[in-house]
Protein backbone atom coordinates (compact mmCIF):
# COMPACT_ATOMS: atom_id res chain seq x y z
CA UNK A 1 20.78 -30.74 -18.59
CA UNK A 2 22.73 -29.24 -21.17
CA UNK A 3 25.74 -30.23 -22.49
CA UNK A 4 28.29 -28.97 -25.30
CA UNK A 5 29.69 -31.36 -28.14
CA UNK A 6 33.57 -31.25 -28.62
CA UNK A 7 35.15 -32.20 -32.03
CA UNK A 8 36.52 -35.45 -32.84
CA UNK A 9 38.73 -35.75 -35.22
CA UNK A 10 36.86 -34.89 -38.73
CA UNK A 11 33.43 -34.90 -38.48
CA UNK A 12 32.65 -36.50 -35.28
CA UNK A 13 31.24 -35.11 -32.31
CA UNK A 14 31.19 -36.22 -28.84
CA UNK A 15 29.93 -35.26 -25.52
CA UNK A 16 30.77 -36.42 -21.97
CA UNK A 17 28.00 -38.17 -19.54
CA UNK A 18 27.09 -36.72 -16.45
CA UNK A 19 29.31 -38.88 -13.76
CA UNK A 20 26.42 -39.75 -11.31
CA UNK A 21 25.00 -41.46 -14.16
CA UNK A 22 28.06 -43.31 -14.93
CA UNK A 23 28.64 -44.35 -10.88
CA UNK A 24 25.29 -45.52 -10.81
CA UNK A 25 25.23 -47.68 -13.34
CA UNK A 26 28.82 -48.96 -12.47
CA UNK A 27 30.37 -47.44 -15.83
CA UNK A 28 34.28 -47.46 -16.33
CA UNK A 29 35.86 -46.07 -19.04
CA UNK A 30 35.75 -48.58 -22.27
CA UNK A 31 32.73 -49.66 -21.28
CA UNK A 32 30.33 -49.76 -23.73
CA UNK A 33 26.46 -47.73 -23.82
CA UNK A 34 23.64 -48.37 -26.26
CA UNK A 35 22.42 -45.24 -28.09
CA UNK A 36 19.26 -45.31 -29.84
CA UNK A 37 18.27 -42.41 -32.52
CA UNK A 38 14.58 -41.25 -31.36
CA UNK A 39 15.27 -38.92 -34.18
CA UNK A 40 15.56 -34.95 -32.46
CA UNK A 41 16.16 -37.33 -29.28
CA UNK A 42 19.17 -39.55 -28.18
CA UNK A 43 18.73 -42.49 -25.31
CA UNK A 44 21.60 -44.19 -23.93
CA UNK A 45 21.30 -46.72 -21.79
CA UNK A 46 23.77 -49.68 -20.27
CA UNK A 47 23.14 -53.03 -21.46
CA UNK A 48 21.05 -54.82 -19.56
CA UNK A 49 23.26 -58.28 -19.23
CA UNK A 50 26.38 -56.16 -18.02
CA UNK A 51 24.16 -55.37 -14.61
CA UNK A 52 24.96 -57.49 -11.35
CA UNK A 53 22.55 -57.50 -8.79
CA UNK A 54 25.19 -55.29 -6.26
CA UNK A 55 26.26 -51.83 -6.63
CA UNK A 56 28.51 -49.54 -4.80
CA UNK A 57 27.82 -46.03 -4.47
CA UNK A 58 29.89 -43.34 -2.73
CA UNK A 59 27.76 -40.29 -2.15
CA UNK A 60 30.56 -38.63 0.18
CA UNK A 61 31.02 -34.72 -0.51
CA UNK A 62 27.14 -34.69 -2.40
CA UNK A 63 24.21 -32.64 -0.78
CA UNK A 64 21.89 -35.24 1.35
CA UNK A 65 18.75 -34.52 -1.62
CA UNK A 66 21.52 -35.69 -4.12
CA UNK A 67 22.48 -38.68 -2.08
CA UNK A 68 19.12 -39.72 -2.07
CA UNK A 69 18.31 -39.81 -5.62
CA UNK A 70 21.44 -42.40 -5.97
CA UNK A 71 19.48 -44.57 -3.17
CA UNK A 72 16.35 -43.97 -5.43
CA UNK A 73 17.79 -44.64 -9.19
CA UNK A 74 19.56 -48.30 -7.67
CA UNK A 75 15.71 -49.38 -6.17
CA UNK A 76 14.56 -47.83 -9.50
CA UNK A 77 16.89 -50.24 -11.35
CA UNK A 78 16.37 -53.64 -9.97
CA UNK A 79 19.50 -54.02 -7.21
CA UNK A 80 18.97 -56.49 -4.46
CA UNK A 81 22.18 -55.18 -2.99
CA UNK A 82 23.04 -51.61 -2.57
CA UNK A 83 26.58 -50.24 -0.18
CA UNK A 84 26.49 -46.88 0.04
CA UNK A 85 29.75 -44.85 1.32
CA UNK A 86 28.94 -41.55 2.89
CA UNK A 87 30.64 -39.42 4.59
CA UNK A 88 28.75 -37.45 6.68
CA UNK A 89 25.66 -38.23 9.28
CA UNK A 90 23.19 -35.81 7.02
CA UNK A 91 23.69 -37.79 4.19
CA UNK A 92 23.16 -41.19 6.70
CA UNK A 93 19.95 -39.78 8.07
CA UNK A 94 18.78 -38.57 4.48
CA UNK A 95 19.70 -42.51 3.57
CA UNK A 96 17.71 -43.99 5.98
CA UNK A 97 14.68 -42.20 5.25
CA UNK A 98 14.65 -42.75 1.42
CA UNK A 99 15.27 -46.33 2.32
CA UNK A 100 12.45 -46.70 4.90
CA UNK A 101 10.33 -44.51 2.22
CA UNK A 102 11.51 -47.30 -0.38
CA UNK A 103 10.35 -50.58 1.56
């Protein structure tokens, strides 16, 4: 995924995260991300502490592949509790599979 850098003030350069990302690992703005120099690569990552065991996602409006990749990425992470809002019985059928895949 590409994505372009904007000017910040000076000589500082930022760049927005993709907003999936952000839902899915319950980001808000001010929160705060680790970035680690993997020097021609950046990783950023939430800290691990700021992680409860529950997330809420709302996949309503997103393709039925998309919505399960969100199911996917939570299991990925570690959540014993995931609600998922949806909005449409594609995305509740794609759900249940991923989820019966899953266990």
């Amino acid at each position: 995924m590409k994505r372009k850098l904007v000017k910040q003030g000076y000589s500082a350069l930022t760049m927005t995260i993709p907003t999936g990302w952000a839902k899915l690992n319950n980001l808000r703005a001010g929160d705060e991300v680790e970035v680690e120099d993997l020097q021609d690569a950046l990783a950023i990552s939430v800290n691990k502490k700021q992680h409860s065991h529950h997330i809420e996602i709302d996949v309503s409006g997103l393709p039925p592949r998309l919505a399960d990749r969100f199911i996917s990425r939570a299991y990925q992470k570690g959540y014993d509790k995931v609600t998922v809002q949806f909005d449409s019985p594609e995305i509740m059928s794609a759900i249940k599979d991923k989820v019966s895949e899953l266990m």
